[in-house]
Protein backbone atom coordinates (compact mmCIF):
# COMPACT_ATOMS: atom_id res chain seq x y z
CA UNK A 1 -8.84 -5.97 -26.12
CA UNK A 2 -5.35 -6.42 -27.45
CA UNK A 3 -2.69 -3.38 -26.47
CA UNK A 4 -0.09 -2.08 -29.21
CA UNK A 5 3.27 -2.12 -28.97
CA UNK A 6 3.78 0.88 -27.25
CA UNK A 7 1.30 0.79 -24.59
CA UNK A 8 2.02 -3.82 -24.19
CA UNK A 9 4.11 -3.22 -20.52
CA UNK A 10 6.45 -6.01 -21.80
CA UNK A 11 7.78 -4.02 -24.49
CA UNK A 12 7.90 -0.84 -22.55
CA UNK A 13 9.38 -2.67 -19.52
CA UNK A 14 11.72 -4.50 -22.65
CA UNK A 15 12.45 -0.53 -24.41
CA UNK A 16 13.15 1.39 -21.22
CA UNK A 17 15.65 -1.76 -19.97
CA UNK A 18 17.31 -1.82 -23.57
CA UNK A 19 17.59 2.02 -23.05
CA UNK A 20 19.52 1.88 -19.87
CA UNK A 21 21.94 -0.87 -21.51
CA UNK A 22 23.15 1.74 -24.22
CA UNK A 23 23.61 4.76 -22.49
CA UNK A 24 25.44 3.01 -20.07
CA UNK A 25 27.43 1.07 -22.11
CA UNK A 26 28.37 4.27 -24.54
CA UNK A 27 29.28 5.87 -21.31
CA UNK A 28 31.01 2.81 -19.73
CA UNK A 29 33.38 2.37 -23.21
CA UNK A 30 33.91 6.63 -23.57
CA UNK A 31 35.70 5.79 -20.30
CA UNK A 32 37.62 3.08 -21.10
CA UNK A 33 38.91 4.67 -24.32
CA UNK A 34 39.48 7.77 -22.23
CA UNK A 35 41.18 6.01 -19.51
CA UNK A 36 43.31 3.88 -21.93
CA UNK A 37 44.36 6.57 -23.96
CA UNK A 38 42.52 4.79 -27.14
CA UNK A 39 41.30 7.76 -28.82
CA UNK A 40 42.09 8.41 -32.41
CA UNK A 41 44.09 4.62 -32.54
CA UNK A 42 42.51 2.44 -34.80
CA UNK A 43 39.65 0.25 -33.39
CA UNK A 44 37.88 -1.76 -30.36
CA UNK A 45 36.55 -4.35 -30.80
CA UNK A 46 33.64 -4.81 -28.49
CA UNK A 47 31.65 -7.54 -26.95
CA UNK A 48 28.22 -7.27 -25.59
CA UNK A 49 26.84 -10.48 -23.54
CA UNK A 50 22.86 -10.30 -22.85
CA UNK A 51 21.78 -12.81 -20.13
CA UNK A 52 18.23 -14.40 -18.94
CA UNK A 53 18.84 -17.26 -17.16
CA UNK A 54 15.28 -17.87 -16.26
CA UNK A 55 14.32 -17.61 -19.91
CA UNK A 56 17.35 -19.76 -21.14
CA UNK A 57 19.05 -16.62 -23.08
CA UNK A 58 22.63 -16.12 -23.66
CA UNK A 59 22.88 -13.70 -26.46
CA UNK A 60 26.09 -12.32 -27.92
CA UNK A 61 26.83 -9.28 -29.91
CA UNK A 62 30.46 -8.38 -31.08
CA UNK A 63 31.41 -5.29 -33.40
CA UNK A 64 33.96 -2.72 -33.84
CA UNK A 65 34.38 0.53 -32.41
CA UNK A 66 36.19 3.16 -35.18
CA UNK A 67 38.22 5.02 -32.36
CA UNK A 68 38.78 7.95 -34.77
């Protein structure tokens, strides 16, 4: 018998770890803005670094931040 998506525990184990990665990182970078006095000055730009070492992963995301 082959489970779906939302009932395989690798993706739900994979969802509710990608999950804790935003929130935390939204509230980790509020923060920072806060802290650095950033809001409503241009943008951030923003670098995200996603590591397995086990699996051989080393995955980078980069963006910008519009800081109002």
């Amino acid at each position: 018998m082959t489970q779906n998506m939302e009932t395989d525990p690798f993706n739900v184990s994979m969802r509710k770890f990608l999950k804790q990665v935003g929130v935390t990182s939204q509230q980790a970078i509020e923060k920072a803005v806060a802290d650095a006095g950033l809001k409503g000055q241009g943008r951030l730009t923003v670098r995200a670094v996603i590591t397995a070492e086990r699996a051989g992963l080393h995955h980078v995301v980069e963006g910008d931040i519009e800081l109002g």
